[in-house]
Protein backbone atom coordinates (compact mmCIF):
# COMPACT_ATOMS: atom_id res chain seq x y z
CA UNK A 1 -25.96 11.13 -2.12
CA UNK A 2 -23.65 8.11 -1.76
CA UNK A 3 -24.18 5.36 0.29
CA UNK A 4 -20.99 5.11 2.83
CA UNK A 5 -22.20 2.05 4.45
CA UNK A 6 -21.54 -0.42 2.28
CA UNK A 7 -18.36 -2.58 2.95
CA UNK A 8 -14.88 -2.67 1.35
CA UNK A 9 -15.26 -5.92 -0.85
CA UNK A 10 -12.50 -8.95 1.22
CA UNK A 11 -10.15 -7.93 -2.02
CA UNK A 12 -9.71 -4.43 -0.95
CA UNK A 13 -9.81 -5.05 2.63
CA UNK A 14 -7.30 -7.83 2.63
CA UNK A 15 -4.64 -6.18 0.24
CA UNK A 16 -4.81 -2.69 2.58
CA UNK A 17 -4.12 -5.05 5.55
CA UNK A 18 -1.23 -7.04 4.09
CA UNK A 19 0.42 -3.95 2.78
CA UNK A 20 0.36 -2.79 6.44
CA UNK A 21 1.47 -5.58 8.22
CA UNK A 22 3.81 -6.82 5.91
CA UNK A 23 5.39 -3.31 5.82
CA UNK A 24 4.96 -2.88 9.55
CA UNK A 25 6.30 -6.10 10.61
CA UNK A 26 8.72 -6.12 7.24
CA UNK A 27 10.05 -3.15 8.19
CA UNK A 28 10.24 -3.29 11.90
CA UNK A 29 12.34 -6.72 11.56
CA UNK A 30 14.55 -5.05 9.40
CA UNK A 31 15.16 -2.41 11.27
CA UNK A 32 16.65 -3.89 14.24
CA UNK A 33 18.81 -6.19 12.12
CA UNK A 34 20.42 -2.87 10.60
CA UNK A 35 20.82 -1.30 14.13
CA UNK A 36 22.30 -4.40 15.75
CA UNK A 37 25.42 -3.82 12.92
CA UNK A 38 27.92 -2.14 14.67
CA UNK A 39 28.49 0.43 11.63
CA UNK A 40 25.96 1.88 11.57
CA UNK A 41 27.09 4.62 9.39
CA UNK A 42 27.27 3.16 5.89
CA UNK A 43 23.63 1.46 6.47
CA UNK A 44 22.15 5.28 7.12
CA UNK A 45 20.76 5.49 3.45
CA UNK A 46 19.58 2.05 3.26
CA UNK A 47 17.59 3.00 6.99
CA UNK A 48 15.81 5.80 5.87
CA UNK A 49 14.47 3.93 2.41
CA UNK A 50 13.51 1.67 4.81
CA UNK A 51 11.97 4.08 7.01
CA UNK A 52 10.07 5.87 3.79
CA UNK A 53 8.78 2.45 2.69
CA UNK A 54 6.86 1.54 5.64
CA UNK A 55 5.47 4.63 5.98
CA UNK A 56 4.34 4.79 1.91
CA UNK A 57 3.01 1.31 2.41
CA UNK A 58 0.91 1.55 5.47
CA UNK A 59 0.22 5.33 4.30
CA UNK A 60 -1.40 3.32 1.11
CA UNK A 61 -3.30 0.53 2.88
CA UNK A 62 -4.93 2.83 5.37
CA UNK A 63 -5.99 5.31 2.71
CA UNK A 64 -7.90 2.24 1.46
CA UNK A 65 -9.54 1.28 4.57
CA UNK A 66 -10.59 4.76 4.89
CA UNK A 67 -13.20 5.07 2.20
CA UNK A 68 -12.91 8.46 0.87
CA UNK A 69 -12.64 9.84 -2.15
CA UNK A 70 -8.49 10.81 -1.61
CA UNK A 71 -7.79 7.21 -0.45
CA UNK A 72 -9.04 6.15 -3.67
CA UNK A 73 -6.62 8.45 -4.95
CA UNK A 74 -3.57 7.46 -3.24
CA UNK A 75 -4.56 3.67 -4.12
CA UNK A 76 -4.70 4.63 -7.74
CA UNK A 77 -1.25 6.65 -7.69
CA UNK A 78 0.09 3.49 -6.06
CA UNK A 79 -1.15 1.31 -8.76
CA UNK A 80 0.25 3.48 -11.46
CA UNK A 81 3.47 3.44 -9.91
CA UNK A 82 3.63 -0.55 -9.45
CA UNK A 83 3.06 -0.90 -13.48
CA UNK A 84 6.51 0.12 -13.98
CA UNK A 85 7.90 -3.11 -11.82
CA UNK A 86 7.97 -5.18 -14.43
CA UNK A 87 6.51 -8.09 -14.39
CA UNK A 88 4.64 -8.80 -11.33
CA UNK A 89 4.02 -5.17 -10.10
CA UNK A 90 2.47 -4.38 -13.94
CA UNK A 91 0.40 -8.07 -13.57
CA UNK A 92 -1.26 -6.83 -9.75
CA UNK A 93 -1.92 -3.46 -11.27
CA UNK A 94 -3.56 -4.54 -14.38
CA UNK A 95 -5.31 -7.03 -12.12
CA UNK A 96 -6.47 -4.32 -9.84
CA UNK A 97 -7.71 -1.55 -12.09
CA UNK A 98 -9.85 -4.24 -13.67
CA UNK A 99 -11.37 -5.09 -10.69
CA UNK A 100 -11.89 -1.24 -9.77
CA UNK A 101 -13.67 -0.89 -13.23
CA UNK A 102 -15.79 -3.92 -13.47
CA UNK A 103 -17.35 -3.81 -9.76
CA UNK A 104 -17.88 0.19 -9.51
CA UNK A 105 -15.72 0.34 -6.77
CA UNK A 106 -15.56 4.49 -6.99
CA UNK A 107 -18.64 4.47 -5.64
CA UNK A 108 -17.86 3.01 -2.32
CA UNK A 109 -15.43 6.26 -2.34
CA UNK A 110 -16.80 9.31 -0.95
């Protein structure tokens, strides 16, 4: 059986809670801005990517908190998806499923 005790490393922990506050407070700021514009109408599409990004982001950083096997998952997914923003989205991801192989961070994941 796997030990579930053991502690996100600070790399894990600290990305999952900048992806959620930067998405929450990101997102929340830009919000208002968009509903303070009088026309609202032509900003509806641009609102709702807004609205889907902060959910995928926090959705992301508190599957990593979490500790189980499908927020492993979800982090992975994530990663695959930022190699295709080229350059510094492929640079983080590279970065990150390095650091996933060389410390055995799957086993943390339950």
């Amino acid at each position: 059986m796997k030990n579930n005790n053991s502690q996100l490393p600070p790399l894990l922990r600290n990305f999952s809670l900048i992806l959620i506050f930067i998405s929450l407070s990101g997102g929340m700021c830009l919000i208002y801005s968009l509903l303070e514009d009088a026309d609202i109408e032509k900003n509806v599409n641009f609102l709702l990517f807004i609205i889907i990004s902060i959910f995928i982001h926090s959705f992301v950083g508190i599957s990593i908190l979490s500790k189980r096997r499908w927020g492993l998952f979800v982090f992975k997914l994530y990663l695959y998806l930022m190699l295709l923003a080229i350059p510094i989205g492929t640079y983080i991801s590279k970065k990150f499923f390095e650091y996933i192989e060389n410390n055995n961070i799957e086993d943390l994941y339950t």
